[in-house]
PDB file of N, CA and C in Angstrom:
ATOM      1  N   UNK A   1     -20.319 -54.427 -45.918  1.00  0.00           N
ATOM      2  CA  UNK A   1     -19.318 -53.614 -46.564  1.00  0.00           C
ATOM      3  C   UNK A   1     -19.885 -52.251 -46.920  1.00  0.00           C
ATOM      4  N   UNK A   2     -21.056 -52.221 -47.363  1.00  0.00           N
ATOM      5  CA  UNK A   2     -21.437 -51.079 -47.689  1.00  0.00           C
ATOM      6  C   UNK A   2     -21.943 -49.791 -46.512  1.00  0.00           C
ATOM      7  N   UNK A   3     -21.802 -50.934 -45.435  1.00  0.00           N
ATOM      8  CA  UNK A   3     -21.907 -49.644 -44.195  1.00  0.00           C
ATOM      9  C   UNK A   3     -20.791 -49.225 -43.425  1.00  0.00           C
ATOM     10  N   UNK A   4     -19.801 -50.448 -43.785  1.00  0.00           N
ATOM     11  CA  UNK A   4     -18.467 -49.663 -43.483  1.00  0.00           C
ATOM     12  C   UNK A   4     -17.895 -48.441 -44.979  1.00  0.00           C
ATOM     13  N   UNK A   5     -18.470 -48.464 -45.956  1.00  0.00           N
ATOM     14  CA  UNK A   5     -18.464 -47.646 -46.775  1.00  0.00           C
ATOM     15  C   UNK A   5     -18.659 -46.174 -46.475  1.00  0.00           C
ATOM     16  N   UNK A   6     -20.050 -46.404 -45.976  1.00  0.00           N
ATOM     17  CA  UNK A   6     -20.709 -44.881 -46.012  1.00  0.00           C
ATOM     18  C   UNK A   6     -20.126 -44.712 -44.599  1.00  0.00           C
ATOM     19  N   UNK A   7     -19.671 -45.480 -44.013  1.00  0.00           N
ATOM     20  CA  UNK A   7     -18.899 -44.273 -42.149  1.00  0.00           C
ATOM     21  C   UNK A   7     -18.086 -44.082 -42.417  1.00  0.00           C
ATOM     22  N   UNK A   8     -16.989 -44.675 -43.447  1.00  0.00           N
ATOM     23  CA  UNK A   8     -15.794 -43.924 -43.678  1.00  0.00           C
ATOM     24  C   UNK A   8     -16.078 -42.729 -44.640  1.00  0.00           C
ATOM     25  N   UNK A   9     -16.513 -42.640 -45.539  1.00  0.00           N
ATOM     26  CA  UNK A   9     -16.516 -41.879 -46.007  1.00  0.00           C
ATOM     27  C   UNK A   9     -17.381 -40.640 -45.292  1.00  0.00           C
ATOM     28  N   UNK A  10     -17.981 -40.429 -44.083  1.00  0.00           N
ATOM     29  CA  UNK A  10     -18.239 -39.419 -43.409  1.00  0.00           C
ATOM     30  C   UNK A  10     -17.241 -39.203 -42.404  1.00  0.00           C
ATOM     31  N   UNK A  11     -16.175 -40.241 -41.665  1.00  0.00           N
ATOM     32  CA  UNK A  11     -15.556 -39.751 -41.116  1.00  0.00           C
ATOM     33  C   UNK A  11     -14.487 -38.774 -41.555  1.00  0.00           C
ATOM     34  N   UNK A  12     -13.929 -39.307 -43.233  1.00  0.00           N
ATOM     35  CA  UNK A  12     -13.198 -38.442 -43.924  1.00  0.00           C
ATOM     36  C   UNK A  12     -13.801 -37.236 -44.206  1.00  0.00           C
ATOM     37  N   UNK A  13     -14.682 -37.218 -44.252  1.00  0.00           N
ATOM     38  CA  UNK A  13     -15.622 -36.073 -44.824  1.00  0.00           C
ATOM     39  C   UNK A  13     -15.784 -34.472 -43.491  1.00  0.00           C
ATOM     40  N   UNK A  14     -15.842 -35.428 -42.365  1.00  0.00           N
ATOM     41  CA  UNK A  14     -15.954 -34.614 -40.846  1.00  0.00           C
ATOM     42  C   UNK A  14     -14.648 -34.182 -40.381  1.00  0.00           C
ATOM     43  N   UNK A  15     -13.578 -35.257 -41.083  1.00  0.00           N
ATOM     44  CA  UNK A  15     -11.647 -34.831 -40.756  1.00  0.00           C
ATOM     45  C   UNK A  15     -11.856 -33.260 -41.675  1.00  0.00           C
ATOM     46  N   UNK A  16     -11.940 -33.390 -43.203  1.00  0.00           N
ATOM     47  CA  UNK A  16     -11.272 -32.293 -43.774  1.00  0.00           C
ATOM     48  C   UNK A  16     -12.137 -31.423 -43.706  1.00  0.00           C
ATOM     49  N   UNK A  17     -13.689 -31.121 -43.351  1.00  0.00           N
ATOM     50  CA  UNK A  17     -14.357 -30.058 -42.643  1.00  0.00           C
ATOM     51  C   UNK A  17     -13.732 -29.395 -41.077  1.00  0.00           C
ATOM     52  N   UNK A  18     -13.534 -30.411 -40.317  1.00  0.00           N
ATOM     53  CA  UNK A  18     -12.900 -29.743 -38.612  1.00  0.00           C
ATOM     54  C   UNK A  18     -11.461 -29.288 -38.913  1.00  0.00           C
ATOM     55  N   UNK A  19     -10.739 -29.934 -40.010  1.00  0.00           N
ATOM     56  CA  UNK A  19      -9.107 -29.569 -40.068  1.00  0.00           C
ATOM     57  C   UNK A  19      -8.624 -28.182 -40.636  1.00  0.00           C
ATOM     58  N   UNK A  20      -9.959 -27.476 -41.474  1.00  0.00           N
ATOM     59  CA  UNK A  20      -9.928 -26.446 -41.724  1.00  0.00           C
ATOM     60  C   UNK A  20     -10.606 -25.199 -40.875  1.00  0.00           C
ATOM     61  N   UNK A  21     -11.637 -25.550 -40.315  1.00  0.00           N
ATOM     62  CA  UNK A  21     -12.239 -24.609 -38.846  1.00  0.00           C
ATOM     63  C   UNK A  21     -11.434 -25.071 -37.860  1.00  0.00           C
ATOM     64  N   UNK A  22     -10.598 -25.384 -37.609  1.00  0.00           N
ATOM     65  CA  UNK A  22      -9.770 -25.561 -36.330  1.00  0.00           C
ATOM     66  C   UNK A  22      -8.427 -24.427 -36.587  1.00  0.00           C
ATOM     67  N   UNK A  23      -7.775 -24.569 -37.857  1.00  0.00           N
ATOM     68  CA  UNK A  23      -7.264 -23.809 -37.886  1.00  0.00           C
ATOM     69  C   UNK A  23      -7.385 -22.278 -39.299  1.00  0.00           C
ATOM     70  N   UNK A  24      -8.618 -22.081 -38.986  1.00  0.00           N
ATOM     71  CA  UNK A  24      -9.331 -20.998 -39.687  1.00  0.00           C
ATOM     72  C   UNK A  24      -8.916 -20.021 -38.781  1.00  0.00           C
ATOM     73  N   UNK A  25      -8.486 -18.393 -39.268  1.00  0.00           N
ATOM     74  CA  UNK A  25      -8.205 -16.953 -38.754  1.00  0.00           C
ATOM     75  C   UNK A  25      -9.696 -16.784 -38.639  1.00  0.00           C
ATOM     76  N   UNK A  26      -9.865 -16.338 -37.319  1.00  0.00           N
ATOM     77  CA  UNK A  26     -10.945 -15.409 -36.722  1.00  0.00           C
ATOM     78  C   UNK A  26     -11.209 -14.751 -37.831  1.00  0.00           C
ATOM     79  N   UNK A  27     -12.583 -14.764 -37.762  1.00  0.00           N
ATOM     80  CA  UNK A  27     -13.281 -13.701 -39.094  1.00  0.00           C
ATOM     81  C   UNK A  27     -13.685 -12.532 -37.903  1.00  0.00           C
ATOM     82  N   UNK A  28     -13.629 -11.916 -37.632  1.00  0.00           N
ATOM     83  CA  UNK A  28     -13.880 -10.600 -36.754  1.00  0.00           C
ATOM     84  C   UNK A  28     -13.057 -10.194 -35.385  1.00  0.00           C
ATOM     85  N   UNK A  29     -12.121  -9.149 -35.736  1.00  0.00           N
ATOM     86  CA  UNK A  29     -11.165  -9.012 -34.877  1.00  0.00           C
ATOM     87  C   UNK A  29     -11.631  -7.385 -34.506  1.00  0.00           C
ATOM     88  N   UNK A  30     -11.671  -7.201 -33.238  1.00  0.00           N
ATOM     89  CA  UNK A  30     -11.978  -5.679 -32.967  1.00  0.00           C
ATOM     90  C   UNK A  30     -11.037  -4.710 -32.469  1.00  0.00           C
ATOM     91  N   UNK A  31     -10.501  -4.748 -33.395  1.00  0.00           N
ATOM     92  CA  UNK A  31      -8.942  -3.978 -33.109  1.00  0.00           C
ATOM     93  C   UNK A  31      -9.730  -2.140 -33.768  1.00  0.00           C
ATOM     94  N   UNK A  32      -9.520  -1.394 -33.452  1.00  0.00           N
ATOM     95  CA  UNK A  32      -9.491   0.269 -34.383  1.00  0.00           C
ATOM     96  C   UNK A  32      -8.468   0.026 -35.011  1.00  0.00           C
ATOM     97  N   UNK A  33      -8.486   0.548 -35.952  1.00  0.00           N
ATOM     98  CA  UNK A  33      -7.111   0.732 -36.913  1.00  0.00           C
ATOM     99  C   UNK A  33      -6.178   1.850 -36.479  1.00  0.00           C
ATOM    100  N   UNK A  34      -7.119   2.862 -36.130  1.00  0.00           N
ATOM    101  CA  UNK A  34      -6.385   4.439 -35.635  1.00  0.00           C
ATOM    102  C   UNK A  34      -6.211   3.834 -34.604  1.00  0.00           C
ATOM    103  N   UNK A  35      -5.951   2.737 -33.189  1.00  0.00           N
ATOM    104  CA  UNK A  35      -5.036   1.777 -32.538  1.00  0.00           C
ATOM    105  C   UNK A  35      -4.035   1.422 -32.889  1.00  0.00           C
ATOM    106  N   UNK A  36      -3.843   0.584 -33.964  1.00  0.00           N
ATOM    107  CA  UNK A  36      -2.953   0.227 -34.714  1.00  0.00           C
ATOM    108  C   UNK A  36      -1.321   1.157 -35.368  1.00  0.00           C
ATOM    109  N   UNK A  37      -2.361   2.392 -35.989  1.00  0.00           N
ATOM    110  CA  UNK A  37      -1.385   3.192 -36.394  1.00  0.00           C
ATOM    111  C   UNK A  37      -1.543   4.628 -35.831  1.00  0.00           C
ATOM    112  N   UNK A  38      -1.612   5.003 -34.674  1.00  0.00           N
ATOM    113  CA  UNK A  38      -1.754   5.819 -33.645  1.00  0.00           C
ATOM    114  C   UNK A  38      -0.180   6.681 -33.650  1.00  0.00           C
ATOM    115  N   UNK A  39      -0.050   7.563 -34.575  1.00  0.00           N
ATOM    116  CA  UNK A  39       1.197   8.664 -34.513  1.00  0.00           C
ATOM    117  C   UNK A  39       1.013   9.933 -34.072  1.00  0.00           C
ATOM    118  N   UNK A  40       0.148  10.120 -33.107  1.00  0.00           N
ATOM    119  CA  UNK A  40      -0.045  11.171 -33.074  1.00  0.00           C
ATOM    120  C   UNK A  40       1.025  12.247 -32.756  1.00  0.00           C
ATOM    121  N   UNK A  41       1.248  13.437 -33.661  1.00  0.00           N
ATOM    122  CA  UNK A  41       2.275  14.574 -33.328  1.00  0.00           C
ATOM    123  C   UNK A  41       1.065  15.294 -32.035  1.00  0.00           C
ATOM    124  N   UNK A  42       2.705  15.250 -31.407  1.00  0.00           N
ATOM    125  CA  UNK A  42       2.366  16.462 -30.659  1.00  0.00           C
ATOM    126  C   UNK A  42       2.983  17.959 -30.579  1.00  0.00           C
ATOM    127  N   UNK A  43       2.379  18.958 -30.474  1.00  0.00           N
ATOM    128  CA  UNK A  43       3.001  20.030 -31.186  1.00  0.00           C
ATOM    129  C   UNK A  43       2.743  20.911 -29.507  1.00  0.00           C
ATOM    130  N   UNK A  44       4.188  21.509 -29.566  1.00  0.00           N
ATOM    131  CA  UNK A  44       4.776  22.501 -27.701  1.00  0.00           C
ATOM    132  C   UNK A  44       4.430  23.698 -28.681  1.00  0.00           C
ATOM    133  N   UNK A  45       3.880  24.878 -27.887  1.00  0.00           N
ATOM    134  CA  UNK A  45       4.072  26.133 -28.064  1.00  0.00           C
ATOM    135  C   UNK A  45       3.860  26.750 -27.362  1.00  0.00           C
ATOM    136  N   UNK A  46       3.948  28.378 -27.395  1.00  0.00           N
ATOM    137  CA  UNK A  46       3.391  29.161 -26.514  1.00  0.00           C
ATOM    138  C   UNK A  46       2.709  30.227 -26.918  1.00  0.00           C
ATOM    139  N   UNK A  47       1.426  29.970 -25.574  1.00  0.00           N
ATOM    140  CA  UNK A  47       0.457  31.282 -25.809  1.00  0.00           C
ATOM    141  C   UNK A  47       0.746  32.141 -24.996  1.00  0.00           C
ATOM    142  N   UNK A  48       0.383  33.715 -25.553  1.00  0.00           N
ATOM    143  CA  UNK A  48       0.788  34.923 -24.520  1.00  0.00           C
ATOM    144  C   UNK A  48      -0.625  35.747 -24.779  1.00  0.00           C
ATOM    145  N   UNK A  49      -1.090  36.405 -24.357  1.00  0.00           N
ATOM    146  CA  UNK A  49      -1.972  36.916 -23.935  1.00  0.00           C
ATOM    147  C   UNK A  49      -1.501  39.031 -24.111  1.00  0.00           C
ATOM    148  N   UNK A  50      -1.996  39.402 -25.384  1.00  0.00           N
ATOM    149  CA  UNK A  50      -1.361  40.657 -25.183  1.00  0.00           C
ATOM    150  C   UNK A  50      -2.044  41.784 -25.390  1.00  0.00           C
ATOM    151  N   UNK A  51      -3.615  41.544 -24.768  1.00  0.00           N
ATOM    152  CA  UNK A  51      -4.938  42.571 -24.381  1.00  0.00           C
ATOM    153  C   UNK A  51      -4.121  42.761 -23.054  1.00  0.00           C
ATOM    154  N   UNK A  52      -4.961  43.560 -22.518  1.00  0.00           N
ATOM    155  CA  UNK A  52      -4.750  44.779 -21.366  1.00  0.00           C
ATOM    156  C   UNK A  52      -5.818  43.651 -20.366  1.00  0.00           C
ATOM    157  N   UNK A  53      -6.456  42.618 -20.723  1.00  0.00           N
ATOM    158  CA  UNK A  53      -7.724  41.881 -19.624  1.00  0.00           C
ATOM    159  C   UNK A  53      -7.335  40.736 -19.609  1.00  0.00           C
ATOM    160  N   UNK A  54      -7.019  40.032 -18.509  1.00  0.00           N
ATOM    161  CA  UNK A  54      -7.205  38.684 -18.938  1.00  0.00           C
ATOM    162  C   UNK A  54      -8.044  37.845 -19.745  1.00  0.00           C
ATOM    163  N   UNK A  55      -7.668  36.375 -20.060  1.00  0.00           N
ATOM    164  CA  UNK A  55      -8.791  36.427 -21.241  1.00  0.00           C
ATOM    165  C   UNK A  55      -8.634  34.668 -20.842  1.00  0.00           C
ATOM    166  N   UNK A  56     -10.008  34.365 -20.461  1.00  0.00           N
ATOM    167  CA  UNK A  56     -10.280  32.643 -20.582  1.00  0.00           C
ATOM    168  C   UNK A  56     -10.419  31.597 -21.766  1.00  0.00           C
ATOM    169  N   UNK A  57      -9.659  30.615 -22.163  1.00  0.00           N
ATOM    170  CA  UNK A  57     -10.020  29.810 -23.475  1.00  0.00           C
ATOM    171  C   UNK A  57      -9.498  28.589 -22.975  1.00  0.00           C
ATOM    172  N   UNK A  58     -10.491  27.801 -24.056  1.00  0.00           N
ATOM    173  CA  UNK A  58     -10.267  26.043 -23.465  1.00  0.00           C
ATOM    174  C   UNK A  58      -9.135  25.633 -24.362  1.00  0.00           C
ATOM    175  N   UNK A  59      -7.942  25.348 -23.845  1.00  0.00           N
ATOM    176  CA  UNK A  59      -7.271  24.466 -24.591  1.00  0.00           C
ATOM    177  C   UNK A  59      -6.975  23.039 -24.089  1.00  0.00           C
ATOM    178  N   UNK A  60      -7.692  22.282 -25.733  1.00  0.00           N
ATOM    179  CA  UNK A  60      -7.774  21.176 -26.013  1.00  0.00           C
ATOM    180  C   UNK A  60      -9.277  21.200 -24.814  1.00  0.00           C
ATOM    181  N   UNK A  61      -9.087  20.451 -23.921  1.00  0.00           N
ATOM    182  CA  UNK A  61      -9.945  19.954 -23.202  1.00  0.00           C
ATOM    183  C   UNK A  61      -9.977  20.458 -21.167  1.00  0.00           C
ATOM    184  N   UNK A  62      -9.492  21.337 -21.389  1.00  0.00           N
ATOM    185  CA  UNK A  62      -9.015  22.250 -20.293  1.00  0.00           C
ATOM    186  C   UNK A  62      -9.052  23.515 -20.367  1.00  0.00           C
ATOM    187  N   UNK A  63     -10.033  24.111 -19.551  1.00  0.00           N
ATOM    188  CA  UNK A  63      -9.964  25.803 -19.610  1.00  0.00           C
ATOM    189  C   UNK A  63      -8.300  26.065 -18.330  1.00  0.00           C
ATOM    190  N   UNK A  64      -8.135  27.468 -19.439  1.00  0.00           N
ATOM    191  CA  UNK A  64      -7.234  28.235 -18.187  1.00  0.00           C
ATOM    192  C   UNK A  64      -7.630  29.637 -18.804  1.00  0.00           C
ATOM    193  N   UNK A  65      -6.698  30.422 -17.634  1.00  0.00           N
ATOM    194  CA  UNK A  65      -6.994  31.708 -17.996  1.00  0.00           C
ATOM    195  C   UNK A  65      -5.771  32.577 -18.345  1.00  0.00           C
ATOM    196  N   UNK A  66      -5.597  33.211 -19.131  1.00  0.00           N
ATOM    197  CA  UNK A  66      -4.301  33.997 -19.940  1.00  0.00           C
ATOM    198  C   UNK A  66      -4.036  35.709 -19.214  1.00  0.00           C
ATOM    199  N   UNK A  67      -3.017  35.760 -18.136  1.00  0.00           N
ATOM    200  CA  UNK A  67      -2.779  36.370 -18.097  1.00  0.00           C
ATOM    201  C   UNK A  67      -2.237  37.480 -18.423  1.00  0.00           C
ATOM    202  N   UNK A  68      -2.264  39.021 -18.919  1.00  0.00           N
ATOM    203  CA  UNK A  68      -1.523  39.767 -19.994  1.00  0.00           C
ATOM    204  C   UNK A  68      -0.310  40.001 -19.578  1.00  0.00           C
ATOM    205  N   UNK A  69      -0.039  39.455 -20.588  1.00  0.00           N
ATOM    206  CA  UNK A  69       1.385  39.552 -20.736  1.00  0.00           C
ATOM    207  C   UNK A  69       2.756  38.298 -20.636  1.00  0.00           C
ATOM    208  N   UNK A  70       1.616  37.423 -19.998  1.00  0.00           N
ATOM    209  CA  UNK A  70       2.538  36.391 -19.336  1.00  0.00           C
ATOM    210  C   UNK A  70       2.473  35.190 -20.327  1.00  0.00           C
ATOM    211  N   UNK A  71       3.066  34.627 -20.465  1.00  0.00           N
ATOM    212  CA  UNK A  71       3.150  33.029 -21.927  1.00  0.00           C
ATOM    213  C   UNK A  71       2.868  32.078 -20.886  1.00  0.00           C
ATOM    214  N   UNK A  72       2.462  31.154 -21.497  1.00  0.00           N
ATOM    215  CA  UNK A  72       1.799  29.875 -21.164  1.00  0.00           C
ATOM    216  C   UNK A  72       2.787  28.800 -22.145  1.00  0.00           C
ATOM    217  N   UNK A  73       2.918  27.664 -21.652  1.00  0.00           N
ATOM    218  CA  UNK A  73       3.631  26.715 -22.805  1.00  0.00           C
ATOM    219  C   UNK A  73       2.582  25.719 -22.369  1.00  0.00           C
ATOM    220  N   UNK A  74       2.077  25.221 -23.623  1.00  0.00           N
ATOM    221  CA  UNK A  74       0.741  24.324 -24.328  1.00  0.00           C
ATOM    222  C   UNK A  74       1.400  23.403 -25.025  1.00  0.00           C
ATOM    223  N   UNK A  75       1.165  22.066 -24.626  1.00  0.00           N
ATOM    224  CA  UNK A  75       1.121  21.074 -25.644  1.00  0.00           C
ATOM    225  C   UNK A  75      -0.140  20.299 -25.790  1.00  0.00           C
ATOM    226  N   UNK A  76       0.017  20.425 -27.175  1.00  0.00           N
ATOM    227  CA  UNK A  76      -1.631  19.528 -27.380  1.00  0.00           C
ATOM    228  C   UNK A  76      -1.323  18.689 -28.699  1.00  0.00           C
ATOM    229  N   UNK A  77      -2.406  17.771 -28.878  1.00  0.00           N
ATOM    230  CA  UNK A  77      -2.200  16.876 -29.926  1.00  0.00           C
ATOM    231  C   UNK A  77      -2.706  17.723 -31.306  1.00  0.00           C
ATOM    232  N   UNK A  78      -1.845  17.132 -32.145  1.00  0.00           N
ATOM    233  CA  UNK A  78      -2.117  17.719 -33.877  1.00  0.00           C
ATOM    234  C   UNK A  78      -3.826  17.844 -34.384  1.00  0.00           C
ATOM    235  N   UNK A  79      -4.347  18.768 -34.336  1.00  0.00           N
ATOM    236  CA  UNK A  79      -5.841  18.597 -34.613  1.00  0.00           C
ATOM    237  C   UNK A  79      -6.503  19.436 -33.478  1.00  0.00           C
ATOM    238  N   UNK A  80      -5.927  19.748 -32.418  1.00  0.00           N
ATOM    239  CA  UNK A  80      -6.817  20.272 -30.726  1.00  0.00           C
ATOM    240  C   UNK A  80      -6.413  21.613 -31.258  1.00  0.00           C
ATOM    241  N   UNK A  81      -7.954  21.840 -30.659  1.00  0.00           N
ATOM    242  CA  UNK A  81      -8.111  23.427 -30.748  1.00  0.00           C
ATOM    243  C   UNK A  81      -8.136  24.477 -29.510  1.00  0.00           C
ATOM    244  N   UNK A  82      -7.693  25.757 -29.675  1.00  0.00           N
ATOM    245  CA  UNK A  82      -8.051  26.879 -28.523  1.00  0.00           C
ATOM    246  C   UNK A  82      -9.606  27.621 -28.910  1.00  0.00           C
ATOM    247  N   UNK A  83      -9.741  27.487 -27.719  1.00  0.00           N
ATOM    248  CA  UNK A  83     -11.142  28.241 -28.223  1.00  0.00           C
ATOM    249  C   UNK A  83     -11.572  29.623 -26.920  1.00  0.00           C
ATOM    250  N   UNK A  84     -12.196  30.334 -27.333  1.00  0.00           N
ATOM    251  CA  UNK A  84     -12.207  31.934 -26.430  1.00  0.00           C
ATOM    252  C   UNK A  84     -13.268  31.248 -25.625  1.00  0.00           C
ATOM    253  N   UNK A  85     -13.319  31.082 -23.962  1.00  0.00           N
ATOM    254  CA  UNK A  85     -14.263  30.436 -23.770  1.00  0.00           C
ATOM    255  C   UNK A  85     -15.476  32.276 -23.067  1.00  0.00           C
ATOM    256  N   UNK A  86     -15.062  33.008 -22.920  1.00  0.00           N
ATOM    257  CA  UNK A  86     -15.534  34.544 -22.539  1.00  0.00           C
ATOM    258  C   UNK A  86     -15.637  35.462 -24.079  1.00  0.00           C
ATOM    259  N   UNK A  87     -16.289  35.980 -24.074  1.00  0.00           N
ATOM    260  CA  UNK A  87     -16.886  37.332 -25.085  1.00  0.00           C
ATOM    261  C   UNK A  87     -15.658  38.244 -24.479  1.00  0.00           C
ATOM    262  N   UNK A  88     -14.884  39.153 -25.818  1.00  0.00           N
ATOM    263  CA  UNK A  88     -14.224  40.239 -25.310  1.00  0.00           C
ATOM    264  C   UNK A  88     -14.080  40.980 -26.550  1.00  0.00           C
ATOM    265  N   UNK A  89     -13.042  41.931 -26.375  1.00  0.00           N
ATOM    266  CA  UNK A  89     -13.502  43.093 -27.077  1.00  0.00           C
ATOM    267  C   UNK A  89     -12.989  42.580 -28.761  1.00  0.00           C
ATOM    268  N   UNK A  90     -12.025  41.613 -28.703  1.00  0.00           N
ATOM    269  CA  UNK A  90     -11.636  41.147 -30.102  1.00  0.00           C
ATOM    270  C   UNK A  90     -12.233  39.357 -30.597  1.00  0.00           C
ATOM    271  N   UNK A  91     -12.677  38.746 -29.115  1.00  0.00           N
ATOM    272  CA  UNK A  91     -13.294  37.583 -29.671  1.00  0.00           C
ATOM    273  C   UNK A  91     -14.698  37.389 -29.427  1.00  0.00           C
ATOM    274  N   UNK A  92     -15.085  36.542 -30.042  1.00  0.00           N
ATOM    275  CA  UNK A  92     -16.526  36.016 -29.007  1.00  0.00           C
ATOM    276  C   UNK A  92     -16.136  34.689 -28.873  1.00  0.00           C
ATOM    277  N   UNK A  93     -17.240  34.339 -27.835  1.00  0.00           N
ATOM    278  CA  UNK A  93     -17.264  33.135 -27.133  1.00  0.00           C
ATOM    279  C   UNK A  93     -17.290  31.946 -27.929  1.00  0.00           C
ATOM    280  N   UNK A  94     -16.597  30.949 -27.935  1.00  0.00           N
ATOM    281  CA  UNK A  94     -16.732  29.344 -28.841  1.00  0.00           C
ATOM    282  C   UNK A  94     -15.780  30.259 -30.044  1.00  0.00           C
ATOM    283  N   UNK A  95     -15.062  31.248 -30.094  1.00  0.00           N
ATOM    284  CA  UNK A  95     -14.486  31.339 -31.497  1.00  0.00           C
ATOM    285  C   UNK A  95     -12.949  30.815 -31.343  1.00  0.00           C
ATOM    286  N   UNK A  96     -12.662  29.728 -32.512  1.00  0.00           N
ATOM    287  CA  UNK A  96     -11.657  29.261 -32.389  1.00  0.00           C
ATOM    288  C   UNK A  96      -9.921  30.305 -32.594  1.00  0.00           C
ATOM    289  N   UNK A  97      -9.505  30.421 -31.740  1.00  0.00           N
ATOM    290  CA  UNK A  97      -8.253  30.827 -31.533  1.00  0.00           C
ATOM    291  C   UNK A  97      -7.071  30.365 -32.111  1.00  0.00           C
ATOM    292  N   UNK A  98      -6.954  29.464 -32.412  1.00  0.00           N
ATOM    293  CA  UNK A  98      -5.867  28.637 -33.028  1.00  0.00           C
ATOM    294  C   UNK A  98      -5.774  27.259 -33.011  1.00  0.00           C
ATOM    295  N   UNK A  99      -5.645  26.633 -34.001  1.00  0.00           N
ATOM    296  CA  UNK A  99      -5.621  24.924 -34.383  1.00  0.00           C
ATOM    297  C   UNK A  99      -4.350  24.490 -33.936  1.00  0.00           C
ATOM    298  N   UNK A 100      -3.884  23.661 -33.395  1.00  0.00           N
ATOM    299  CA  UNK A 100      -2.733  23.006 -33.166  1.00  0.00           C
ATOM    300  C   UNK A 100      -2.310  22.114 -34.853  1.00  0.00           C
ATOM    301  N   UNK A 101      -1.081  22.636 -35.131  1.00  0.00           N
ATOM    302  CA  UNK A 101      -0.678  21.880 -36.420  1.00  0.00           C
ATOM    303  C   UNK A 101       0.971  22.126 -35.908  1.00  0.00           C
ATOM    304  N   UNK A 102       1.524  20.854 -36.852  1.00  0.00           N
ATOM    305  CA  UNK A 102       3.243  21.104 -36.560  1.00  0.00           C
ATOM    306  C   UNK A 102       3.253  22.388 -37.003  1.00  0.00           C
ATOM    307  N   UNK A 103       3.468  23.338 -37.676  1.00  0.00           N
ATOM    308  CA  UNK A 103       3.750  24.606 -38.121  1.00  0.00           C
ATOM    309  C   UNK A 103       3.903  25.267 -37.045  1.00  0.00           C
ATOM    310  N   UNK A 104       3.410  25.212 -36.074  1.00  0.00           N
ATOM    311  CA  UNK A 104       3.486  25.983 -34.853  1.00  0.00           C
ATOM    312  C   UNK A 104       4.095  25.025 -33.823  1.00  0.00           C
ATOM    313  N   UNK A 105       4.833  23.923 -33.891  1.00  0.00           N
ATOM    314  CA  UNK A 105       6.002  23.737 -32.936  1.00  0.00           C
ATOM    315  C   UNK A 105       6.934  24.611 -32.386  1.00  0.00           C
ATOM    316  N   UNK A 106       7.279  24.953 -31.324  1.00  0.00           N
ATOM    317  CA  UNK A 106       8.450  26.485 -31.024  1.00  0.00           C
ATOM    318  C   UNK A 106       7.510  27.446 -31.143  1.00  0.00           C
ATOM    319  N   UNK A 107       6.803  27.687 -31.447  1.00  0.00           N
ATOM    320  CA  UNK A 107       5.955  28.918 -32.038  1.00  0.00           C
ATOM    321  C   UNK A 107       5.371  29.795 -30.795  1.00  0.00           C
ATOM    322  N   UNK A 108       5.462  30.804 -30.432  1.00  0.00           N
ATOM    323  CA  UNK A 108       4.468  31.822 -29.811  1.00  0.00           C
ATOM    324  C   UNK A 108       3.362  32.448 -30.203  1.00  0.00           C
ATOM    325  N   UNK A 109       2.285  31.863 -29.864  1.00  0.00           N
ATOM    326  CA  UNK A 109       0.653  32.704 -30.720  1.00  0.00           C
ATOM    327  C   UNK A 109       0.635  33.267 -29.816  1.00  0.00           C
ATOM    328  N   UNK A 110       0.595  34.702 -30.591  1.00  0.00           N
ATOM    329  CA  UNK A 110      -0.058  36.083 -29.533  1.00  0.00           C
ATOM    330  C   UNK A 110      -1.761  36.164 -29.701  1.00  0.00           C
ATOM    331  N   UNK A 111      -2.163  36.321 -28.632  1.00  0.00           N
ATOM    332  CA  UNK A 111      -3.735  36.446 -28.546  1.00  0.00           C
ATOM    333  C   UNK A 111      -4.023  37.407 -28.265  1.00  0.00           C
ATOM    334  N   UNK A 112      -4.988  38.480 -28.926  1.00  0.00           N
ATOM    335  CA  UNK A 112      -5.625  39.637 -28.422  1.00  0.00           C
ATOM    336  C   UNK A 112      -7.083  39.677 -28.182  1.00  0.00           C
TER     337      UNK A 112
END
């Protein structure tokens, strides 16, 4: 009797240990959160170019080159920047040109 004692009482013992790791939530899930809640605005505008030289700058992650006089329509995500990627007579090189923020949705930035 006493050894049918002690196996039951480990088999009960091994039920309500496995019945709770069987249905235990994953302790480590590798989700990003900025996945999760990913809103990014995107903000349309236009750049025009209104030096007398053309003028090269990276927007967001893409150089182009700004013809004078002529507009460009740019969309980039909330946070992406223009940047002068050439030295000229009003910028230098790596200087940021304009931040993309809603405020400038519809908007025309003139660049000199």
């Amino acid at each position: 009797m006493n050894r049918k004692s002690v196996m039951s009482v480990m088999v009960m013992a091994a039920s309500l240990v496995s019945a709770s790791a069987v249905y235990a939530a994953p302790t480590s899930v590798h989700t990003p959160v900025n996945a999760i809640y990913s809103n990014v605005k995107m903000v349309n505008f236009t750049l025009r170019n209104d030096s007398s030289a053309p003028l090269k700058v990276k927007v967001g992650d893409n150089e182009m080159t700004l013809l004078p006089g002529k507009p460009v329509s740019v969309k980039l995500a909330t946070g992406q920047q223009i940047v002068a990627v050439e030295t000229t007579a009003s910028n230098q090189a790596g200087a940021v040109l304009a931040t993309a923020i809603p405020g400038l949705d519809g908007a025309t930035v003139s660049v000199r």
